[in-house]
Protein backbone atom coordinates (compact mmCIF):
# COMPACT_ATOMS: atom_id res chain seq x y z
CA UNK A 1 -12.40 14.57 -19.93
CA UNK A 2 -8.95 15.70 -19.04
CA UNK A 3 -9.84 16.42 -15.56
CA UNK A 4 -11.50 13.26 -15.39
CA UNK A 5 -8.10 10.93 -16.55
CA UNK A 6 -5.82 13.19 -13.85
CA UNK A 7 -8.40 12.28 -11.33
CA UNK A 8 -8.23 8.48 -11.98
CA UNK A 9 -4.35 8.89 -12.60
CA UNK A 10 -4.50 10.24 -8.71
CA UNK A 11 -6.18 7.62 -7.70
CA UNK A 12 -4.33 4.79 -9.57
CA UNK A 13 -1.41 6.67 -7.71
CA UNK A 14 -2.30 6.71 -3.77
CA UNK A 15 -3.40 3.40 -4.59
CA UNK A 16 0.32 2.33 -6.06
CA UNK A 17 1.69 3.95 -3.02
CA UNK A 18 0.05 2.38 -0.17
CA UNK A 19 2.39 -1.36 -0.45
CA UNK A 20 5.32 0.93 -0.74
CA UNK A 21 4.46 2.69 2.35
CA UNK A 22 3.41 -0.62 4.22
CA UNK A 23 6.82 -1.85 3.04
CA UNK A 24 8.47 1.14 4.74
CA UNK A 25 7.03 1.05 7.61
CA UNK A 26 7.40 -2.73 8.45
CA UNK A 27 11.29 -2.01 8.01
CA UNK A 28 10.92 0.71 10.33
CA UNK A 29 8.81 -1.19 12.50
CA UNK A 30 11.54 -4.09 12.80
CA UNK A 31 14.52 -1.40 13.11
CA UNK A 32 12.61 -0.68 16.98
CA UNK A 33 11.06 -4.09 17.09
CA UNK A 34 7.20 -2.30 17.28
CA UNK A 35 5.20 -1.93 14.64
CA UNK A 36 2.93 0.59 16.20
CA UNK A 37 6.25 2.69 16.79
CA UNK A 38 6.34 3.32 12.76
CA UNK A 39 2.59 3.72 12.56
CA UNK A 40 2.98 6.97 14.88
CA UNK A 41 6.36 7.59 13.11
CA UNK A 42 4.26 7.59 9.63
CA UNK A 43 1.55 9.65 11.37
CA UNK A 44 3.61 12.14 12.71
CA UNK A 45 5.93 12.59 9.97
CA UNK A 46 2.82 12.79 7.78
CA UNK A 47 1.20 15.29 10.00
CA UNK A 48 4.39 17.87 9.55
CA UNK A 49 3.87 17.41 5.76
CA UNK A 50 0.36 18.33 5.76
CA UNK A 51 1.08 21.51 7.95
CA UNK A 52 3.98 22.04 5.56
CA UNK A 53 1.65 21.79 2.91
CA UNK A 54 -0.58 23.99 4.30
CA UNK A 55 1.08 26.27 5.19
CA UNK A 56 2.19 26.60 1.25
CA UNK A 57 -1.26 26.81 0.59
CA UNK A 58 -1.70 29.68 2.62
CA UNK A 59 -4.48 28.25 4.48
CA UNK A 60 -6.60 30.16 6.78
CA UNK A 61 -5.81 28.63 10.01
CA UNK A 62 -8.29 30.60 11.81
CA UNK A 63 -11.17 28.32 9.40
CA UNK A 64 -10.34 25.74 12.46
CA UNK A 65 -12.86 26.71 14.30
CA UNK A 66 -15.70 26.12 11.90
CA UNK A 67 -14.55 22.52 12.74
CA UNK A 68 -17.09 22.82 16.16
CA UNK A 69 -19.74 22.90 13.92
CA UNK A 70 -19.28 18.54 12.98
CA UNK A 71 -20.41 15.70 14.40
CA UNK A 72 -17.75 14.54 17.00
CA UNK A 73 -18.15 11.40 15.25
CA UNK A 74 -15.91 12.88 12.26
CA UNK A 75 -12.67 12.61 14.37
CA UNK A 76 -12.90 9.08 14.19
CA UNK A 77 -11.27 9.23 10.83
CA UNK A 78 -8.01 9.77 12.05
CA UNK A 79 -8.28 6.72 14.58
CA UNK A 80 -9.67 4.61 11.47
CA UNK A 81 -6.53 5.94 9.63
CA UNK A 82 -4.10 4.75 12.75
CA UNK A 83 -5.69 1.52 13.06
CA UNK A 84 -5.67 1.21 8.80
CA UNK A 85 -1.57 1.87 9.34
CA UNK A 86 -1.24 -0.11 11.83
CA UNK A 87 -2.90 -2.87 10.86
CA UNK A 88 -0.88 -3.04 7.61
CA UNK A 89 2.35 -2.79 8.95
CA UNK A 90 1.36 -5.67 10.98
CA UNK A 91 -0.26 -8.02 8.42
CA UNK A 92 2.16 -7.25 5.38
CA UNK A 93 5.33 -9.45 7.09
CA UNK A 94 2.75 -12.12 8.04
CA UNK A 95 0.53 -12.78 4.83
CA UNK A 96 2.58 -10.64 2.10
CA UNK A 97 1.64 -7.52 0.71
CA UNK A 98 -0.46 -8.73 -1.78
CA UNK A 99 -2.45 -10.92 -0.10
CA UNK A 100 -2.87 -8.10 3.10
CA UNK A 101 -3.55 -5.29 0.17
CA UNK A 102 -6.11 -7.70 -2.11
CA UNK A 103 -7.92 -8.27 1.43
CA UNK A 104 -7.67 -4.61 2.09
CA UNK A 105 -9.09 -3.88 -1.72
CA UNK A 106 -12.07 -6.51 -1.08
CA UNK A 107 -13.09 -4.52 2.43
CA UNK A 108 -12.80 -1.74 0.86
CA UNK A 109 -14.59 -2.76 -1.92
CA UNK A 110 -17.33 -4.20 0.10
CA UNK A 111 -17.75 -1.15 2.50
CA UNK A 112 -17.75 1.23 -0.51
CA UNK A 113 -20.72 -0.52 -2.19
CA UNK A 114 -22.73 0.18 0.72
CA UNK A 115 -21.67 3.77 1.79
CA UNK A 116 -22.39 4.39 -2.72
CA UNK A 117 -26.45 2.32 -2.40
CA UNK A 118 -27.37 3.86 0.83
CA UNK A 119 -26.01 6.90 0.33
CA UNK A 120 -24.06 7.52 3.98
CA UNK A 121 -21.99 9.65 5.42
CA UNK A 122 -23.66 12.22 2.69
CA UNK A 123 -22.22 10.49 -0.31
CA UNK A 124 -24.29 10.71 -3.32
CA UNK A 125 -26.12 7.18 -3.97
CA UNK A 126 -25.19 4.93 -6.16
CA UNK A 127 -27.31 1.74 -5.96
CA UNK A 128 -25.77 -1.61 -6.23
CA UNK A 129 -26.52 -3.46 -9.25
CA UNK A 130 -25.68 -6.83 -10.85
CA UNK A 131 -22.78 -5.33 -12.40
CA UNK A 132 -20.96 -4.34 -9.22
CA UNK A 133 -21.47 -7.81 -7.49
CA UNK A 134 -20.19 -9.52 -10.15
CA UNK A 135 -16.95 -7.04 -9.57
CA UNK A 136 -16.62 -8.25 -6.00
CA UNK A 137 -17.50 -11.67 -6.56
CA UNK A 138 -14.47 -11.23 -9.19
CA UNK A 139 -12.11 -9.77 -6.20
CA UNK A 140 -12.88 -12.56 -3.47
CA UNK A 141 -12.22 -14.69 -6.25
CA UNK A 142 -9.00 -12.72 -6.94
CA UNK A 143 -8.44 -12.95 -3.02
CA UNK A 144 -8.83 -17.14 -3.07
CA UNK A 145 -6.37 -17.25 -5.69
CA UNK A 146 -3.41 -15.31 -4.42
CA UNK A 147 -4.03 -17.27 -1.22
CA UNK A 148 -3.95 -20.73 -2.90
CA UNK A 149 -0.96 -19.65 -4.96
């Protein structure tokens, strides 16, 4: 049970973090005039962490090459995670950060609920059910009323 509240207390934090980070990066973005200047700035900054990070971990570096093994199609991630950044830092100043982030919750939301029922990208399944609509018929909802108001 423990293990289980620090794992939702993770996740409630990267979550909390991501409108601080779009807020960061917009300024950045303005400070150069190009927001796709602070999406590589975020990436690359965020890249020396992780070998940081690693390095603390004393990760086997030589594991790399297992990496051959994958579908190419796995590298996409990191171009999903550019355009995610990017995308962000671009919407935030335009439609606020909780109207881009709700939207971004709702996709999200909607892509998860497929990748859980069908089971993809080897996820276990979890089928939709009644329950789970209601939950994003409750977010677009969510999504209609931040944009009214």
């Amino acid at each position: 049970m423990k293990s289980q509240f620090l794992l939702i207390l993770l996740a409630i934090i990267a979550g909390a973090v991501l409108p601080l980070q779009a807020g960061l990066n917009v300024q950045l973005g303005k400070s150069v005039h190009q927001p796709i200047f602070a999406a590589f700035a975020s990436f690359l900054i965020g890249t020396v962490g992780l070998v940081i990070y690693l390095f603390i971990l004393k990760f086997d570096f030589s594991s790399i090459a297992l990496t051959k093994s994958v579908s190419p199609v796995v590298w996409i991630a990191g171009i999903l995670g550019a355009f995610y950044v990017a995308a962000v830092i671009i919407l935030a100043p335009r439609l606020g950060t909780t109207l881009t982030f709700v939207l971004v919750v709702a996709g999200q939301m909607t892509v998860s609920l497929v990748l859980d029922h069908y089971g993809l990208l080897g996820l276990p399944v979890r089928e939709i059910n009644w329950q789970k609509l209601v939950g994003i018929v409750f977010i677009i909802a969510g999504v209609l009323l931040i944009r009214r108001f």
